[in-house]
Protein backbone atom coordinates (compact mmCIF):
# COMPACT_ATOMS: atom_id res chain seq x y z
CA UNK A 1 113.42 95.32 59.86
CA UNK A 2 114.02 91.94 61.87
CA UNK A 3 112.70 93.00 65.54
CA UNK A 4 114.76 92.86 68.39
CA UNK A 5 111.92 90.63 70.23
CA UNK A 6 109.70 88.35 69.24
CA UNK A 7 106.99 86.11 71.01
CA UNK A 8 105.37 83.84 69.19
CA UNK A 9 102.50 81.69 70.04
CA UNK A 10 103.40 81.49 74.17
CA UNK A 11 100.86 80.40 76.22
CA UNK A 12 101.01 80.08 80.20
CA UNK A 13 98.37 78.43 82.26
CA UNK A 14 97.58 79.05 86.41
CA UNK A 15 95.17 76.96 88.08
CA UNK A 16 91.80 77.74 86.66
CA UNK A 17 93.28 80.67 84.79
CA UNK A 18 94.60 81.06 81.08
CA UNK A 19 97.16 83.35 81.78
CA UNK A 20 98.38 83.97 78.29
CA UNK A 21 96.54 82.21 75.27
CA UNK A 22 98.70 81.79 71.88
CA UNK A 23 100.23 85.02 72.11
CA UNK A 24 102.36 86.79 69.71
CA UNK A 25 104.60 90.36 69.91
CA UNK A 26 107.16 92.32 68.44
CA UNK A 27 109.31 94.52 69.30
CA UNK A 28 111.48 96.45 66.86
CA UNK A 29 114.83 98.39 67.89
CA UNK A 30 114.57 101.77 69.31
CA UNK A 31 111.10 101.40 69.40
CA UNK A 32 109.03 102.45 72.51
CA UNK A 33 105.86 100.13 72.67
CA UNK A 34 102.69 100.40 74.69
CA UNK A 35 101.62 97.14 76.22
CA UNK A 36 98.10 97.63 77.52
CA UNK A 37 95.16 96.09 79.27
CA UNK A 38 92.90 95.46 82.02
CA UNK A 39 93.94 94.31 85.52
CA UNK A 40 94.33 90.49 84.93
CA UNK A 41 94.19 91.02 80.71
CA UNK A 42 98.02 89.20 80.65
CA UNK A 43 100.60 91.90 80.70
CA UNK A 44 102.58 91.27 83.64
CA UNK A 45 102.34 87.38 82.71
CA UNK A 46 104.30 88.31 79.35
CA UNK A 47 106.89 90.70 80.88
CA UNK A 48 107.48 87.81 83.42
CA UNK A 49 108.44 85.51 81.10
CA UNK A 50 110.34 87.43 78.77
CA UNK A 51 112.00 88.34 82.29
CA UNK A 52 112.42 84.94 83.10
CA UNK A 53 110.45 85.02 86.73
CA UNK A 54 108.20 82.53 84.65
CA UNK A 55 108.56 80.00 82.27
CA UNK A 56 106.36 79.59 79.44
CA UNK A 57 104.47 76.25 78.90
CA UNK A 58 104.69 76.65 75.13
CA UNK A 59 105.38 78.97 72.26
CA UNK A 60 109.17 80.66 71.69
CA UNK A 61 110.62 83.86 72.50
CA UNK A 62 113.63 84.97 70.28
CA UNK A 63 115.93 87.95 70.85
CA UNK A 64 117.94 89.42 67.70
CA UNK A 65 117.16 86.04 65.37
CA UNK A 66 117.91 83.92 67.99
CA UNK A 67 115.73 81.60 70.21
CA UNK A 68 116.11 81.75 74.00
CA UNK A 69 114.52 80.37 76.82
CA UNK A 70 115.64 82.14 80.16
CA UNK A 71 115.51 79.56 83.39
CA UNK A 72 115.67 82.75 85.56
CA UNK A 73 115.58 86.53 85.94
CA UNK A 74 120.02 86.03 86.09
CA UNK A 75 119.71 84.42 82.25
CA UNK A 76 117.60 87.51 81.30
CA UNK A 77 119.57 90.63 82.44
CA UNK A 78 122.69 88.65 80.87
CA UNK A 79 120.72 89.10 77.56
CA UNK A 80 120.10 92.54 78.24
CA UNK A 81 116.61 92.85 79.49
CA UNK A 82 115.60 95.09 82.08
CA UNK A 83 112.56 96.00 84.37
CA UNK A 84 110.78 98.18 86.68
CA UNK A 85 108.18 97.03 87.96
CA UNK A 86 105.43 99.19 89.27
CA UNK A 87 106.29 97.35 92.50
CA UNK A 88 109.58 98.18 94.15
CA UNK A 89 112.60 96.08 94.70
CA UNK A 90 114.42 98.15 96.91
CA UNK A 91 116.42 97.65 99.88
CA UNK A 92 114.86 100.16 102.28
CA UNK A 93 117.32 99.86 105.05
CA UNK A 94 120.28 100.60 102.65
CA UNK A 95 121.37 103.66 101.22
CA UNK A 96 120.18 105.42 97.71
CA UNK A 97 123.18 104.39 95.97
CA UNK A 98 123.75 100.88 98.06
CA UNK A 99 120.56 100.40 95.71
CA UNK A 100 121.24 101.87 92.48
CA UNK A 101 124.24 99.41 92.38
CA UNK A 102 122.60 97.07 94.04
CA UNK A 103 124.76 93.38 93.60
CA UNK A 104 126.85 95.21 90.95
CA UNK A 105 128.89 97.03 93.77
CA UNK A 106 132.05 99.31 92.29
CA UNK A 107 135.39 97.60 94.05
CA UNK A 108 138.99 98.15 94.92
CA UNK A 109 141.32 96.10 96.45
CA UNK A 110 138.55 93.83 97.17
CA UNK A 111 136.68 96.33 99.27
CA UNK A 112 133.33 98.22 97.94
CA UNK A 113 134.37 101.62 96.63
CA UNK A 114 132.29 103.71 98.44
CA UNK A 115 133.68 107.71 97.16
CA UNK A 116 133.39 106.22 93.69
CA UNK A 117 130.03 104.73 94.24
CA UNK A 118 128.43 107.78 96.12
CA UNK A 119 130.10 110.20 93.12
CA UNK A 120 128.14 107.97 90.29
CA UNK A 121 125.32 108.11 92.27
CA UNK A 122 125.84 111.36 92.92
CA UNK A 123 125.83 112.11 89.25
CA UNK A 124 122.92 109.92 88.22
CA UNK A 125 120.80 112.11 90.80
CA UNK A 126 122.00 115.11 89.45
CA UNK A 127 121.34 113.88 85.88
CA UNK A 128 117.51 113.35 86.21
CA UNK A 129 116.77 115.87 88.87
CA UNK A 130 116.26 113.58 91.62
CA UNK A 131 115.70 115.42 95.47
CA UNK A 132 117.89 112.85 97.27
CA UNK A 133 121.69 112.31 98.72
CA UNK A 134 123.50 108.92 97.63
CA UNK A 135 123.49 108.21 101.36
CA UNK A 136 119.82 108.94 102.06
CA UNK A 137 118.89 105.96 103.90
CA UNK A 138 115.36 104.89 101.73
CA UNK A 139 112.89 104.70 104.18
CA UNK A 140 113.14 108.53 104.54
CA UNK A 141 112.15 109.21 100.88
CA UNK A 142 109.21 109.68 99.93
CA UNK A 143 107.30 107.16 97.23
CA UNK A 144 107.71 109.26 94.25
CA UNK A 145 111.22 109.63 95.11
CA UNK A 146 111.62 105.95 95.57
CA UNK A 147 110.33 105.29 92.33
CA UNK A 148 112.73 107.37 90.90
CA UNK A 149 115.77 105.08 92.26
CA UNK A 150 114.25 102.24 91.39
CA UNK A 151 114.26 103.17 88.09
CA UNK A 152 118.04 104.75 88.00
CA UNK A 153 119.03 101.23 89.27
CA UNK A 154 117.80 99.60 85.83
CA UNK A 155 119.46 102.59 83.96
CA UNK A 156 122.63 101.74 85.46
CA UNK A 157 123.07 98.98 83.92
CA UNK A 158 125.79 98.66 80.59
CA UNK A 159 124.09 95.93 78.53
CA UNK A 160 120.88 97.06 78.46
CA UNK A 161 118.87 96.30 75.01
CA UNK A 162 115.37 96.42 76.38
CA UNK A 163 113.92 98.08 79.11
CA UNK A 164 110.42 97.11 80.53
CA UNK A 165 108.55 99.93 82.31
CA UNK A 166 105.60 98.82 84.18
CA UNK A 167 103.84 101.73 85.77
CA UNK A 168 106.97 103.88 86.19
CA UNK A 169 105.10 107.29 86.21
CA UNK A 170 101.98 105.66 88.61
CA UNK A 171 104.03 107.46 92.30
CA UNK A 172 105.91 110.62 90.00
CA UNK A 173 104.92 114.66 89.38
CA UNK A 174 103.74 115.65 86.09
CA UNK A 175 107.34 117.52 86.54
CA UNK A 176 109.31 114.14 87.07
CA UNK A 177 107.64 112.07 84.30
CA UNK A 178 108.49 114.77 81.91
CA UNK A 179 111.87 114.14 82.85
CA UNK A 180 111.26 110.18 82.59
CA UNK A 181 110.23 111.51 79.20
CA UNK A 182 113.08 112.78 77.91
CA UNK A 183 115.25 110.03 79.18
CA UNK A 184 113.32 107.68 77.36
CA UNK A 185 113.39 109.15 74.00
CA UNK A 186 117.63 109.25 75.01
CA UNK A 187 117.18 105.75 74.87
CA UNK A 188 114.85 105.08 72.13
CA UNK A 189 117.94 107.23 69.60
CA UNK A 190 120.49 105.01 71.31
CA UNK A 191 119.05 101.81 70.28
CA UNK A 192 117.38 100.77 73.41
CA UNK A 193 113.78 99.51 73.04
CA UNK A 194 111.03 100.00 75.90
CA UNK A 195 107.91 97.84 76.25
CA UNK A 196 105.75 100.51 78.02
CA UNK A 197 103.02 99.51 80.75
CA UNK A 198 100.89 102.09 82.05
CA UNK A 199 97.27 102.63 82.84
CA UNK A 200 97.44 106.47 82.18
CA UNK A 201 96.31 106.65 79.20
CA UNK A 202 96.77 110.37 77.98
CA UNK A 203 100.59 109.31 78.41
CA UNK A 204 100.90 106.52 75.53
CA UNK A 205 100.58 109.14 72.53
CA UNK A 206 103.26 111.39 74.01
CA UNK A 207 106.09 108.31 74.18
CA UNK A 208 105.07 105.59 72.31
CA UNK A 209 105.67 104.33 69.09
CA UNK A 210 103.42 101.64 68.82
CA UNK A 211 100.06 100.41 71.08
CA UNK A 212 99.49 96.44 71.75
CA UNK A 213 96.00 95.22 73.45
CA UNK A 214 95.80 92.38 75.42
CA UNK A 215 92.10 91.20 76.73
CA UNK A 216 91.67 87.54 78.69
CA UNK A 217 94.54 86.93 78.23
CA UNK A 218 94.68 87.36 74.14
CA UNK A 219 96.54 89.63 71.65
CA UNK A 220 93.58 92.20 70.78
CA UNK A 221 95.46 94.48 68.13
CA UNK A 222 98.62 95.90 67.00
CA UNK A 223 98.51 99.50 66.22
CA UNK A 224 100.56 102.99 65.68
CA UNK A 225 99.87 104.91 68.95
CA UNK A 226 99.02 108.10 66.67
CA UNK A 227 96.36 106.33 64.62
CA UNK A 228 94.73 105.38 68.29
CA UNK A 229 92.36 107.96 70.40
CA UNK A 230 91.84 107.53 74.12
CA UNK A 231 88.59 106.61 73.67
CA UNK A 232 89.71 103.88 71.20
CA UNK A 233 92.34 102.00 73.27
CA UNK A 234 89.40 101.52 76.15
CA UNK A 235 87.00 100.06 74.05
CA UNK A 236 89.95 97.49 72.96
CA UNK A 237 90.45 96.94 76.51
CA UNK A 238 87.05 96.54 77.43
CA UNK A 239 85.64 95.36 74.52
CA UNK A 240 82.99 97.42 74.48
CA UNK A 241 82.88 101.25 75.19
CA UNK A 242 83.52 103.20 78.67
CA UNK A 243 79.78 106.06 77.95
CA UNK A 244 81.51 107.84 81.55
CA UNK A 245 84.63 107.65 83.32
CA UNK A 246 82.89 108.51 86.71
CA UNK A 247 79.70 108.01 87.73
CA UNK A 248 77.40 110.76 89.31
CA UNK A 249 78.29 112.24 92.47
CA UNK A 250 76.93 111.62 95.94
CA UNK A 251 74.40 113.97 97.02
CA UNK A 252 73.23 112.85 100.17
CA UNK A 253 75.37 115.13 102.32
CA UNK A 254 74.11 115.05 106.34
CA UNK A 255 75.75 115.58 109.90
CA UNK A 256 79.50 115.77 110.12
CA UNK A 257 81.03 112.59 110.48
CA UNK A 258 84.62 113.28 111.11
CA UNK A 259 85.91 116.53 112.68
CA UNK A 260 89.77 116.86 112.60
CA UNK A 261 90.80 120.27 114.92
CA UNK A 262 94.29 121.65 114.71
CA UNK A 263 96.28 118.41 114.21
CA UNK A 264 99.74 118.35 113.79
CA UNK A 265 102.22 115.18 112.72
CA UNK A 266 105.66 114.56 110.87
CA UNK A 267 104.90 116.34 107.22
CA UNK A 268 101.80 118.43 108.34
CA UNK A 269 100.68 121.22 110.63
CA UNK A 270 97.56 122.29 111.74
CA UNK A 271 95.02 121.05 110.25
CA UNK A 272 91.37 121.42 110.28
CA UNK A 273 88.20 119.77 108.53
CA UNK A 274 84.99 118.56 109.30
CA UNK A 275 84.33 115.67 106.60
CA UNK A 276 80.14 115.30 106.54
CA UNK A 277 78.75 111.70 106.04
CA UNK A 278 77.12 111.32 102.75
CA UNK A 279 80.18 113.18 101.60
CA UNK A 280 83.28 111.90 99.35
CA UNK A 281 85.84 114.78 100.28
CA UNK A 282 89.11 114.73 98.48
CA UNK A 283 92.51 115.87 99.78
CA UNK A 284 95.21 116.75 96.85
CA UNK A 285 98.25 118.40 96.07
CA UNK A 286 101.93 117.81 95.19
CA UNK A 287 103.62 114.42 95.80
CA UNK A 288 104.85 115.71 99.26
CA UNK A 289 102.44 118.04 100.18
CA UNK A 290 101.35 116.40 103.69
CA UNK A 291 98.38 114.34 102.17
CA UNK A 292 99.29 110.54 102.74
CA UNK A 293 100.77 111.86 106.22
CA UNK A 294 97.57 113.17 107.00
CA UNK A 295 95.32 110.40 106.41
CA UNK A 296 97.60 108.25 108.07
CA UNK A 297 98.10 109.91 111.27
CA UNK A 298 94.12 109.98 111.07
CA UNK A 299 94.74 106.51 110.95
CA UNK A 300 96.74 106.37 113.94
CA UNK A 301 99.58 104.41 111.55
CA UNK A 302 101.52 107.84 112.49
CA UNK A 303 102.17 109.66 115.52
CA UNK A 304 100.32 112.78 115.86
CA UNK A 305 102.03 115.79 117.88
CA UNK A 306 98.97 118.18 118.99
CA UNK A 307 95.66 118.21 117.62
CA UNK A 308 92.30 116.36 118.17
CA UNK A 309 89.76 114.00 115.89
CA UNK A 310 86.00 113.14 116.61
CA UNK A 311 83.41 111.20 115.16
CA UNK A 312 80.36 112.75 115.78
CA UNK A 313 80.87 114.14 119.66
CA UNK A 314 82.92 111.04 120.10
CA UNK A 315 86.55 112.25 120.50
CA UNK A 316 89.24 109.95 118.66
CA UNK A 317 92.53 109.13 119.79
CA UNK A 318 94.53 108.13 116.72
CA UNK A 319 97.25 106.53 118.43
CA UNK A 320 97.36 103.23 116.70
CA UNK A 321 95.48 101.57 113.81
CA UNK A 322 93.94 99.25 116.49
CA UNK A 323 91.97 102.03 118.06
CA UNK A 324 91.32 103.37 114.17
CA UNK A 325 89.64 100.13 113.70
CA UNK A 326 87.91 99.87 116.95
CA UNK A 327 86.24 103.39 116.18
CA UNK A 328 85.14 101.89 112.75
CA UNK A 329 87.80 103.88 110.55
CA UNK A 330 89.03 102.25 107.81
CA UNK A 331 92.17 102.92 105.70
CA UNK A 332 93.13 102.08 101.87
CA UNK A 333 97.06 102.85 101.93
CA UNK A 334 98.85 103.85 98.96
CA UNK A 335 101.18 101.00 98.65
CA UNK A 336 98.56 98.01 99.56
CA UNK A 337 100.95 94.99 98.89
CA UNK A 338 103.38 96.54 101.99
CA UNK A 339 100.02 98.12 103.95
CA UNK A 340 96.96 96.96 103.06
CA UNK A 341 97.58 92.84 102.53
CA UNK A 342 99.29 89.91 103.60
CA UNK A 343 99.90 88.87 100.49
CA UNK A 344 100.84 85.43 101.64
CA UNK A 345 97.62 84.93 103.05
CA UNK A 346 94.24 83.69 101.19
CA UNK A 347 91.94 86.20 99.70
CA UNK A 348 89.60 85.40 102.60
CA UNK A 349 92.19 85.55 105.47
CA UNK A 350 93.11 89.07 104.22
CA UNK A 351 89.20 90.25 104.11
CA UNK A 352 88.52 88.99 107.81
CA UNK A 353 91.82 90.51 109.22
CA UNK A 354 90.50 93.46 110.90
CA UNK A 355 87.04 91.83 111.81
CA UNK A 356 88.46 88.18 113.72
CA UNK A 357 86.35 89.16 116.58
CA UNK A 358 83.25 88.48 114.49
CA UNK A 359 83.74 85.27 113.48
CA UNK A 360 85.65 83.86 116.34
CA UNK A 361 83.63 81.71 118.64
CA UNK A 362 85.99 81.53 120.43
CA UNK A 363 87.90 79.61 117.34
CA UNK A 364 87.96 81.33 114.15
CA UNK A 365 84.55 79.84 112.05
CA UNK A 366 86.34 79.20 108.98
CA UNK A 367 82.75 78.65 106.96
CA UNK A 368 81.82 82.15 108.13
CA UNK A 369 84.64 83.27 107.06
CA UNK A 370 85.03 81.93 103.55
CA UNK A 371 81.02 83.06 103.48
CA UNK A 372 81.82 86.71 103.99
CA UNK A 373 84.29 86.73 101.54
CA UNK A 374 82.43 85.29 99.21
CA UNK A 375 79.78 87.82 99.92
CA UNK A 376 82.30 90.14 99.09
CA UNK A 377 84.20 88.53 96.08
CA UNK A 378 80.28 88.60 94.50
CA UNK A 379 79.90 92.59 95.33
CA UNK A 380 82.72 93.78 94.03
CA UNK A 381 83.50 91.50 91.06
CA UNK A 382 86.91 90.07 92.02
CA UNK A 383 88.75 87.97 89.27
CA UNK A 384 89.36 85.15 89.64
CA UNK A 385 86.31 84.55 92.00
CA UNK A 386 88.58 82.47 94.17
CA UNK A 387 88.39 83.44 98.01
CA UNK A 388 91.04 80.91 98.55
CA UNK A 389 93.89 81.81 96.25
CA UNK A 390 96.37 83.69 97.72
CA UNK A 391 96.14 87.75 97.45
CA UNK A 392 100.27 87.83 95.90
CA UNK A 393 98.04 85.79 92.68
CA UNK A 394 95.78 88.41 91.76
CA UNK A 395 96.35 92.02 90.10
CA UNK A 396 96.49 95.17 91.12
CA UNK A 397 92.87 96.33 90.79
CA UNK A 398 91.60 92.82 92.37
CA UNK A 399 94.20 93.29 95.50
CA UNK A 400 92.46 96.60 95.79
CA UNK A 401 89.18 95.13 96.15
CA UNK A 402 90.26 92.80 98.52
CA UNK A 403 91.72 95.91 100.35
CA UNK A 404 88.32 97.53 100.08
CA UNK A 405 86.39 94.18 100.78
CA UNK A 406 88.37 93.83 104.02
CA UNK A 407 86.83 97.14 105.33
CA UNK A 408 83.31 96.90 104.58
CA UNK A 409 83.63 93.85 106.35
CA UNK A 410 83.98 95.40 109.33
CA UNK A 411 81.32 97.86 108.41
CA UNK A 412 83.35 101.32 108.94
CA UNK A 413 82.11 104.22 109.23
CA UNK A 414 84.84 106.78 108.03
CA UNK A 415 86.84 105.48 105.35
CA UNK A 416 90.29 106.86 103.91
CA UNK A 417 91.27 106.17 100.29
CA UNK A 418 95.13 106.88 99.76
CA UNK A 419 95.95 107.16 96.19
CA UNK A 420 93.12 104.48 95.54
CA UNK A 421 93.40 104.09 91.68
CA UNK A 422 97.08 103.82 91.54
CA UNK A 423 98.11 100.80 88.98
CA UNK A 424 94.76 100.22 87.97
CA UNK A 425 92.81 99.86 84.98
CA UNK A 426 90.17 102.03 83.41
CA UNK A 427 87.44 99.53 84.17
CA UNK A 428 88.66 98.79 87.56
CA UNK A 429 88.98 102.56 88.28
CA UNK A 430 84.97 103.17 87.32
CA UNK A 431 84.20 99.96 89.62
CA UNK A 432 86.05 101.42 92.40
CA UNK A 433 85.05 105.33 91.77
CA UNK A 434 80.66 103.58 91.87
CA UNK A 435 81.85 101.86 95.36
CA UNK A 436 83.15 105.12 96.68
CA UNK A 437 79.72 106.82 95.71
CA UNK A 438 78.02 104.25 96.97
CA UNK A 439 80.10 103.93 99.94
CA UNK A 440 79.01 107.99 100.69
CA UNK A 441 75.38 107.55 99.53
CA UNK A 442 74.87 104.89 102.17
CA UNK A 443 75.39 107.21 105.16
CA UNK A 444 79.38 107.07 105.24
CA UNK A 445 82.03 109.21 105.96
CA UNK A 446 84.60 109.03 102.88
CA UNK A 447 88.02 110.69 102.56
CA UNK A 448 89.80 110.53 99.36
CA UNK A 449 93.53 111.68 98.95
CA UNK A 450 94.60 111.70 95.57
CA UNK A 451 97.23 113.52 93.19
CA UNK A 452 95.17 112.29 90.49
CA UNK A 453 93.10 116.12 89.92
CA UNK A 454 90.97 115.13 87.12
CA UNK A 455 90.09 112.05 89.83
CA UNK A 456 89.51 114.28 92.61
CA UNK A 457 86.98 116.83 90.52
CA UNK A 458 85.32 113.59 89.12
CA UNK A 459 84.54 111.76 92.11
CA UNK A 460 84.54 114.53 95.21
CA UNK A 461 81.92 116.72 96.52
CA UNK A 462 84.35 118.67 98.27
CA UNK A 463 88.41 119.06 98.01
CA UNK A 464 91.12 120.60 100.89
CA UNK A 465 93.79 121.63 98.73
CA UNK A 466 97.28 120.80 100.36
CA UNK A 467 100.73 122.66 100.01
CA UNK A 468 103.55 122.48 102.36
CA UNK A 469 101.71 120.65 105.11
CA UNK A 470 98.87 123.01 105.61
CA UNK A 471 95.45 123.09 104.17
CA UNK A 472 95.42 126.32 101.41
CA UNK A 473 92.60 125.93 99.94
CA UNK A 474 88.75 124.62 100.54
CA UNK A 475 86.86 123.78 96.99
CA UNK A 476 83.12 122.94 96.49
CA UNK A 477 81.27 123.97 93.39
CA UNK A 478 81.88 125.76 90.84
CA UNK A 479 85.40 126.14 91.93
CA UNK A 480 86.21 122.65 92.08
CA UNK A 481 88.06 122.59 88.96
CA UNK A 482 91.11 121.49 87.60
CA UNK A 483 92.26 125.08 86.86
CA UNK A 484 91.14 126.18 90.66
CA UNK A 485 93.26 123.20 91.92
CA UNK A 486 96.04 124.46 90.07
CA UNK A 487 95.83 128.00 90.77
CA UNK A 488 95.86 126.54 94.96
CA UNK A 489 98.68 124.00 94.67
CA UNK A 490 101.01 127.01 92.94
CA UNK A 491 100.51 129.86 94.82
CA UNK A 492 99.77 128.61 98.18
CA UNK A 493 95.78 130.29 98.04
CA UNK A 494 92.98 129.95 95.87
């Protein structure tokens, strides 16, 4: 069968990186196909030039026999290609189905249709159990929710031949990427072929046809997904094999280093923890449960209605991030390219942010600066080991370092972790699982909220179990399971 796409021999170059090197894929019609690989491997670089947000420097890309070459994302859709990326391109100040039709508005008499838009909306939602009203304004959803319209927005669309899914289950429920699921096997028997991007790796045998590998840039392999073990598809990625997928727990738990008593904020209500230091205590639960409002109100980056915090006997105010950093708190937010960076900014600009007063004399020391980010870019391994390329260059796990690098700049003392593996590689996940250990074992306070449970029981000494905005559960031990977890997030109690 003649595929649908084809890439053949495309390379790309960046300065001082070999973004794509004499690649080759295929794509066959109907066909749902795993494209995998570490942060930086040359994934995204492929789906943005078959996309046409990049051109290629040489090679060709055909779609059904024919050669193309797209001069921007407009010649693409035209051909009937389609993405989601993992980051959104939403409008949050408009309305849930101002951005499903987004620039493909339904008209009448030269005026936006607004009954007949909200109805198709309306029945989209209603179609793939989405928890939202066509006139929900987005910034009051939710991330998982979010993610959800940003994929019915692609869907929408009447000329779609191939659909490119990059991380679309990394914000959803078990519950909603079932339902993903099912849509995209609707798709698969209607023709429509997915390239499928995803760092959760249990997911590729369950939807994909076939697996590709890319490493530095290269084509590894082309396999059946049901020839290829977990276990298999990391050791093409790495190259070598993954012996654990978490390293060993702290275990030097001391005096309590945060104490949160009976606090209260938009999505939670009265709450209380003491978090020791030497301890890596998770926070988990449903997407909605309270936990990202929680850390964030810790934060201060919320307002908090009643309730206290303390470090120590120090009492906390958590009105604003500013006194969060000036009490040494740190926090890694769930979405870091809209929290946690400037992504305009160098690598080294972002990592001194919340530390200026150290290296400003009283004018910023720009050779301090580029030496504690270098300090940093050495510790924790960031590719490319540039501290002056811009943070919008580098991927997903990398930004997340610089995230993390940015904090243990200014030395904190208590630091949150908000969803801190989401998007990221296996390798990049064990890197940043070791820092979080480490992190606890050298006398810090660490908080990690996470839907991820197998994360949680892997890396936590401790996990508060969330439902509804209130704490239901406490887990240590033996009973920090997976099946405990479970038992807590269902019916409210361990």
């Amino acid at each position: 069968m003649e595929p649908l796409l084809k890439v053949r021999q495309v390379c790309k170059q960046f300065p001082g990186v070999l973004a794509l090197d004499h690649v080759d894929f295929d794509l066959a019609p109907g066909e749902v196909h795993a494209l995998l690989g570490e942060n930086g491997a040359g994934k995204s670089t492929l789906v943005k030039i078959i996309t046409g947000a990049y051109r290629l420097d040489s090679g060709t890309i055909s779609i059904d026999g024919k050669e193309v070459r797209f001069h921007g994302p407009v010649d693409s859709r035209e051909a009937g290609i389609g993405v989601i990326y993992q980051e959104f391109s939403l409008v949050n100040t408009l309305s849930v189905a101002e951005n499903i039709f987004l620039g493909d508005y339904p008209m009448r008499r030269g005026r936006i249709d607004w009954k007949a838009m909200n109805e198709a909306a309306a029945e989209l939602l209603q179609r793939f159990a989405v928890n939202a009203h066509p006139e929900d304004i987005l910034t009051s959803l939710g991330v998982a929710t979010r993610q959800m319209v940003e994929i019915l927005k692609v869907l929408n669309r009447k000329n779609l031949k191939i659909l490119i899914m990059d991380e679309p289950t990394s914000s959803l429920t078990d519950t909603e990427a079932r339902t993903l699921f099912g849509f995209i096997r609707k798709l698969r028997e209607q023709g429509v072929s997915v390239i499928y991007i995803s760092h959760r790796l249990d997911e590729i045998k369950q939807i994909c046809d076939r697996v590709t590998v890319f490493r530095n840039g290269q084509k590894i392999s082309t396999e059946p997904a049901h020839d290829l073990s977990v276990a298999d598809i990391v050791t093409k990625m790495l190259g070598a094999e993954l012996a654990e997928h978490y390293p060993p727990k702290s275990k030097a738990t001391g005096a309590p280093g945060l104490q949160v008593e009976h606090l209260s904020g938009p999505g939670f209500e009265d709450v209380s923890f003491v978090a020791r230091q030497g301890e890596v205590l998770g926070i988990t639960g449903l997407v909605g449960a309270g936990k990202s409002e929680l850390v964030e109100t810790i934060f201060g980056a919320r307002r908090h209605t009643g309730g206290t915090v303390m470090m120590g006997d120090v009492k906390v105010d958590p009105k604003s991030p500013r006194s969060a950093v000036a009490n040494r708190i740190g926090l890694l937010p769930e979405s870091r390219k809209e929290q946690g960076l400037v992504l305009g900014l160098s690598c080294a600009q972002n990592i001194t942010l919340a530390s200026l007063d150290k290296i400003s004399r009283p004018f910023l020391a720009l050779g301090e600066e580029m030496r504690l980010a270098s300090e940093k870019f050495e510790t924790l391994e960031v590719r490319p080991g540039d501290p002056q390329n811009a943070a919008v260059n580098l991927s997903g796990g990398n930004q997340q370092k610089v995230v993390l690098a940015k904090w243990l700049t200014r030395d904190c003392r208590v630091l949150l972790f908000d969803e801190p593996t989401r998007g990221i590689d296996v390798g990049a996940k064990f890197q940043i699982y070791a820092m979080i250990v480490q992190l606890a074992e050298a006398g810090n306070t660490v908080i990690v909220s996470s839907s991820e449970i197998e994360e949680i029981c892997g890396i936590c000494n401790r996990t508060l179990v969330m439902r509804n905005g209130r704490i239901v559960a406490d887990l240590a031990g033996d009973e920090l399971t997976k099946e405990d977890i479970l038992a807590a997030i269902s019916r409210g109690e361990k």
